[in-house]
N, C-alpha and C. Protein backbone atom coordinates (compact mmCIF):
# COMPACT_ATOMS: atom_id res chain seq x y z
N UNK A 1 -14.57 -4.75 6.76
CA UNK A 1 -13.73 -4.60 5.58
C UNK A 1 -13.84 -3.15 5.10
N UNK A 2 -12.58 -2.54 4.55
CA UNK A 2 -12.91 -1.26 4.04
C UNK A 2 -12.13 -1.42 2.54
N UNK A 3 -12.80 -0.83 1.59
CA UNK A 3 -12.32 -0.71 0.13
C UNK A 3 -11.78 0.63 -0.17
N UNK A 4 -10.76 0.73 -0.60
CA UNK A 4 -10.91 2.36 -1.15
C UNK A 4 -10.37 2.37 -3.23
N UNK A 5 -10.75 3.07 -3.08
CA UNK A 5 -9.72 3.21 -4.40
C UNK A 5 -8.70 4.64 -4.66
N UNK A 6 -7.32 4.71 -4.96
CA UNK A 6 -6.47 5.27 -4.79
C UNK A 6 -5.91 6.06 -5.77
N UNK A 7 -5.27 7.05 -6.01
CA UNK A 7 -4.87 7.77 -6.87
C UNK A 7 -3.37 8.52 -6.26
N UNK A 8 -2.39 7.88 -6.95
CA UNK A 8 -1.08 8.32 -6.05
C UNK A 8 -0.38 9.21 -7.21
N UNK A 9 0.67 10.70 -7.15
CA UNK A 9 0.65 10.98 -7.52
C UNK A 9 2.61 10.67 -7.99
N UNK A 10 3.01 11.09 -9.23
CA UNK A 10 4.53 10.33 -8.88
C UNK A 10 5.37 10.88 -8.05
N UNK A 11 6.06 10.30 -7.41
CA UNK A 11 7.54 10.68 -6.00
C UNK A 11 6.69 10.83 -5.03
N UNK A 12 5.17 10.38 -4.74
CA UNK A 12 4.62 9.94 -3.25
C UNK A 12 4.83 8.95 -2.84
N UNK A 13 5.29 8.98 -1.50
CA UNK A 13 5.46 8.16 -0.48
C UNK A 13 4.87 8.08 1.16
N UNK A 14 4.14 7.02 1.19
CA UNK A 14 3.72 7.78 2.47
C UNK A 14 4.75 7.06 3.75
N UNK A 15 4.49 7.23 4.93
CA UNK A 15 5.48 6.75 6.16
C UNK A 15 5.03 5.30 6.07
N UNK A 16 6.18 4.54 6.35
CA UNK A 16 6.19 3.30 6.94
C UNK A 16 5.14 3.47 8.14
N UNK A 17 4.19 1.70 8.21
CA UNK A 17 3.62 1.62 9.47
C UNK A 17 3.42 -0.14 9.45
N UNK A 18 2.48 -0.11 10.46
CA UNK A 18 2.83 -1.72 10.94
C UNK A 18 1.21 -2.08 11.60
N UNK A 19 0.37 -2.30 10.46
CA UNK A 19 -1.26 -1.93 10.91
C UNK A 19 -1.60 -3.38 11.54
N UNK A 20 -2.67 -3.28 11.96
CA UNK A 20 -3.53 -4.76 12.51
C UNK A 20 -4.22 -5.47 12.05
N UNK A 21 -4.56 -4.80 10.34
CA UNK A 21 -5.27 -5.47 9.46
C UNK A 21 -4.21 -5.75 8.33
N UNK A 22 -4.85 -6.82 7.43
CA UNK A 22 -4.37 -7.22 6.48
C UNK A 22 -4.84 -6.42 5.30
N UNK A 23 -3.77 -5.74 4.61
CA UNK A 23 -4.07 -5.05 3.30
C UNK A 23 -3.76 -5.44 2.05
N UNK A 24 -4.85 -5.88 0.57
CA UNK A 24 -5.03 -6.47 -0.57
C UNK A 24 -4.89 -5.35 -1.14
N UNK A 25 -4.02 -5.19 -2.26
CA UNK A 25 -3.72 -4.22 -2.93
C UNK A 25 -3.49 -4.31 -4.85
N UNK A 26 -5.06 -4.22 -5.62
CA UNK A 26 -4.31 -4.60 -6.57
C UNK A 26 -4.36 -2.99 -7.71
N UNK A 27 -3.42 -3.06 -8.14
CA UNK A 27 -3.05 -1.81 -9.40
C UNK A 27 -3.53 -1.95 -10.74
N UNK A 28 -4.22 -0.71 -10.53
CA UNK A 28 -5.18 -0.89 -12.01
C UNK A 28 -4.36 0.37 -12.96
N UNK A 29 -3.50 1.08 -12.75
CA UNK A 29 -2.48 1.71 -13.76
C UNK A 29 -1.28 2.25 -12.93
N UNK A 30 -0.23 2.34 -13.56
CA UNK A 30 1.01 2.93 -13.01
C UNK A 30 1.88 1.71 -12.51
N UNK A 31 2.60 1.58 -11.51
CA UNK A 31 3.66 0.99 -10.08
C UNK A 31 3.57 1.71 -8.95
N UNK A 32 3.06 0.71 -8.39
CA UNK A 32 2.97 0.99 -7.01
C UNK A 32 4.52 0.01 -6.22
N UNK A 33 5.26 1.15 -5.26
CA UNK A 33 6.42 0.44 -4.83
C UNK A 33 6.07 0.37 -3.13
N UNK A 34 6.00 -1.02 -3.37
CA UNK A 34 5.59 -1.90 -1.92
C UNK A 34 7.12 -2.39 -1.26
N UNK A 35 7.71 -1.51 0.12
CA UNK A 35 8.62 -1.67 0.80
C UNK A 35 8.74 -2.59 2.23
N UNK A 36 8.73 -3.76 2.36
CA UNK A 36 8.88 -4.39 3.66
C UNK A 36 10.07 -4.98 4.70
N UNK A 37 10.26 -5.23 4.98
CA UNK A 37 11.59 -5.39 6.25
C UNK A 37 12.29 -6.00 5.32
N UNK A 38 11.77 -6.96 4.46
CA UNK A 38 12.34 -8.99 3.53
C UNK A 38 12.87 -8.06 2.30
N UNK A 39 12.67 -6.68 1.82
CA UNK A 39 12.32 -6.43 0.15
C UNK A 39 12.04 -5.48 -0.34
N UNK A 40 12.01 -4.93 -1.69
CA UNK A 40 11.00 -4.18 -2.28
C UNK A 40 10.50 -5.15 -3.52
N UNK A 41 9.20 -4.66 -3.40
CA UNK A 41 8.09 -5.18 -4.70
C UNK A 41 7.78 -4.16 -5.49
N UNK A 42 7.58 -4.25 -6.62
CA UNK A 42 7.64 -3.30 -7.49
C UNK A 42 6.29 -4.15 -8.29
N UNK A 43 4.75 -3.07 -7.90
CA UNK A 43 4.11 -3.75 -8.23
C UNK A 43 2.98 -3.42 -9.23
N UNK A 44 2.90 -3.68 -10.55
CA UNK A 44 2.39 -2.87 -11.86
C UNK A 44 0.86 -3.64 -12.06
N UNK A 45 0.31 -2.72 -12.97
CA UNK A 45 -0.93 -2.46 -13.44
C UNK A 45 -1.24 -4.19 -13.91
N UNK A 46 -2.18 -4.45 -12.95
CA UNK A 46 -2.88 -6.28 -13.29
C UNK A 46 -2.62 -7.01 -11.91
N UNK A 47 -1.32 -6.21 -11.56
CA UNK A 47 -0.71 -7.12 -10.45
C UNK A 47 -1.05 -6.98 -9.20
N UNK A 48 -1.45 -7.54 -8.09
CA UNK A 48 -1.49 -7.67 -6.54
C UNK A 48 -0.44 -7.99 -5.79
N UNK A 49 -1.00 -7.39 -4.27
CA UNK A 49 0.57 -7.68 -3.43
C UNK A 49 -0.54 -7.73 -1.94
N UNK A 50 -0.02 -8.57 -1.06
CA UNK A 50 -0.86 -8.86 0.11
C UNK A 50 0.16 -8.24 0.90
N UNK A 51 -0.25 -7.16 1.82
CA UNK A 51 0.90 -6.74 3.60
C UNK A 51 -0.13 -7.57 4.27
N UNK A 52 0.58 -8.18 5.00
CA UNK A 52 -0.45 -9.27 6.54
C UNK A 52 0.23 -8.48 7.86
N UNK A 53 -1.09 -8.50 8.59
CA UNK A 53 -1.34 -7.61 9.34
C UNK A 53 -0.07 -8.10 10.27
N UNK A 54 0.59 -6.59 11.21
CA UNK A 54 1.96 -7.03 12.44
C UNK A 54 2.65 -7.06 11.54
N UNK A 55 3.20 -6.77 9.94
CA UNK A 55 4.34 -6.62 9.43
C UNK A 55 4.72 -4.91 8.82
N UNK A 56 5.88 -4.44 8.96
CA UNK A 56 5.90 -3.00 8.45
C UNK A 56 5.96 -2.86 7.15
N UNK A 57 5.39 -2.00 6.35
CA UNK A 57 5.34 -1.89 4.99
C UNK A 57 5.26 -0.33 4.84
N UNK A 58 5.38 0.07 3.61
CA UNK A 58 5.84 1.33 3.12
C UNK A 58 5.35 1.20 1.74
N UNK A 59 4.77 1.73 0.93
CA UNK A 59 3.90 2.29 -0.13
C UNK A 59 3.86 3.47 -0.48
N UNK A 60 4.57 3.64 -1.99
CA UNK A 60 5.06 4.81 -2.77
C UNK A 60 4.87 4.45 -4.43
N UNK A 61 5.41 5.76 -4.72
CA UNK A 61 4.75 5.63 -6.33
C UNK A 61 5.79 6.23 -6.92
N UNK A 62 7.15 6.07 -7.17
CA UNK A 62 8.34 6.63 -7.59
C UNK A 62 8.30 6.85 -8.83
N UNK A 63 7.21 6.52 -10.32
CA UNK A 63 7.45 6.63 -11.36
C UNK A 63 6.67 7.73 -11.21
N UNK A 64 7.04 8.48 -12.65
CA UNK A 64 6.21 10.20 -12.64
C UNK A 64 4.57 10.00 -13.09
N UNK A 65 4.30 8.96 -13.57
CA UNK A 65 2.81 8.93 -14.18
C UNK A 65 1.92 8.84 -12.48
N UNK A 66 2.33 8.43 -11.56
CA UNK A 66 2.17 7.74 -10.31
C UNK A 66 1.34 6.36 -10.46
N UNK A 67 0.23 6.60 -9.70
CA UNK A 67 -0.22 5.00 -10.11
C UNK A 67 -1.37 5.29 -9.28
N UNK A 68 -2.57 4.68 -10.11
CA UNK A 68 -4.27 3.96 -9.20
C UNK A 68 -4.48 3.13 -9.04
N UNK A 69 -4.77 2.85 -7.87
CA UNK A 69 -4.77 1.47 -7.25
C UNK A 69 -6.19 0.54 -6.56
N UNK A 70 -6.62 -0.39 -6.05
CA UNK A 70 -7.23 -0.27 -5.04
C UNK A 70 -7.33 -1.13 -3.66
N UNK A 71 -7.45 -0.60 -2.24
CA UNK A 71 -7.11 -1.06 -1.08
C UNK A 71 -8.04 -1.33 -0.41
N UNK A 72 -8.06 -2.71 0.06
CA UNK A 72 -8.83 -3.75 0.97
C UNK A 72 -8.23 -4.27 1.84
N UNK A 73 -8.81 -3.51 3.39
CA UNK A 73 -8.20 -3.90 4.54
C UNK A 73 -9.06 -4.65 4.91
N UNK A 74 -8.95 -5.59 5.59
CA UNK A 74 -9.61 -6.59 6.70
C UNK A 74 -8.95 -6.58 7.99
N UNK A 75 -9.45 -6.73 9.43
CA UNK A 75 -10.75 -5.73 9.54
C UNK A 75 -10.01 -4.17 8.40
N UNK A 76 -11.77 -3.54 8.88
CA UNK A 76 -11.67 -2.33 8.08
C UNK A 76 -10.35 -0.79 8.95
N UNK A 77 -10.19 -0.61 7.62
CA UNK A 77 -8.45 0.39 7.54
C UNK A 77 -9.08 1.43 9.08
N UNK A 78 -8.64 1.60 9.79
CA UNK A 78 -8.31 2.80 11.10
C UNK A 78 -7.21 3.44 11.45
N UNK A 79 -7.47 4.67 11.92
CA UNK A 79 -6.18 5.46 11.83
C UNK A 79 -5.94 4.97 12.96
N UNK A 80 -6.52 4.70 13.88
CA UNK A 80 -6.29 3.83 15.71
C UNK A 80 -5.18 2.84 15.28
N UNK A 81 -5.49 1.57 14.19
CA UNK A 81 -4.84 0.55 14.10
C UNK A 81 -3.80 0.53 12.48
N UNK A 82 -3.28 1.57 12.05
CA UNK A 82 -2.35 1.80 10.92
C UNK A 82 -1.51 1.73 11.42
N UNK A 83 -0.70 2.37 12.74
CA UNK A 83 0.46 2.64 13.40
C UNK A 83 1.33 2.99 12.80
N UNK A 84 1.16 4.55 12.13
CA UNK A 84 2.21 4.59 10.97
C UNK A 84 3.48 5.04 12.12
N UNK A 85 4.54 5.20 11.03
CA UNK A 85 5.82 5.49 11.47
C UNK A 85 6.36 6.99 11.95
N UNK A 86 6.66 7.79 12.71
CA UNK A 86 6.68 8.92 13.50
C UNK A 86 7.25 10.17 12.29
């Protein structure tokens, strides 16, 4: 398992990817905007959002305050197994 805790800044976005672990994501200030094939989630301070691993997702912070978050991959997060987007 890897934990991190996050600090996004506003109009960051990072690349779409399609990892091997499952990532728990819950927001402790700001919106965090969670993008998947089905949707966007628009996901605020209290709130959680699960990506399960083999699906593509995209994670950005479009409001100007940005947003802190924190991320729990199972297995633990690798740049080997993120497979971000080119």
């Amino acid at each position: 398992v890897s934990v991190a805790r996050m600090t996004s800044p506003g109009g960051w976005q990072e690349p779409g990817q399609t990892p091997e672990f499952d990532e728990y994501t819950l927001v402790l200030r700001g919106m965090l905007r969670v993008e998947t094939r089905a949707g966007v989630i628009d996901v605020r301070a209290g709130q959680t959002v699960v990506a399960p691993a083999g699906e593509w997702v995209r994670y950005g912070t479009p409001e100007a305050d940005g947003a802190e978050y924190v991320a729990v991959c199972l297995p633990a997060f690798s740049p080997d197994t993120v497979y971000r987007d080119a």
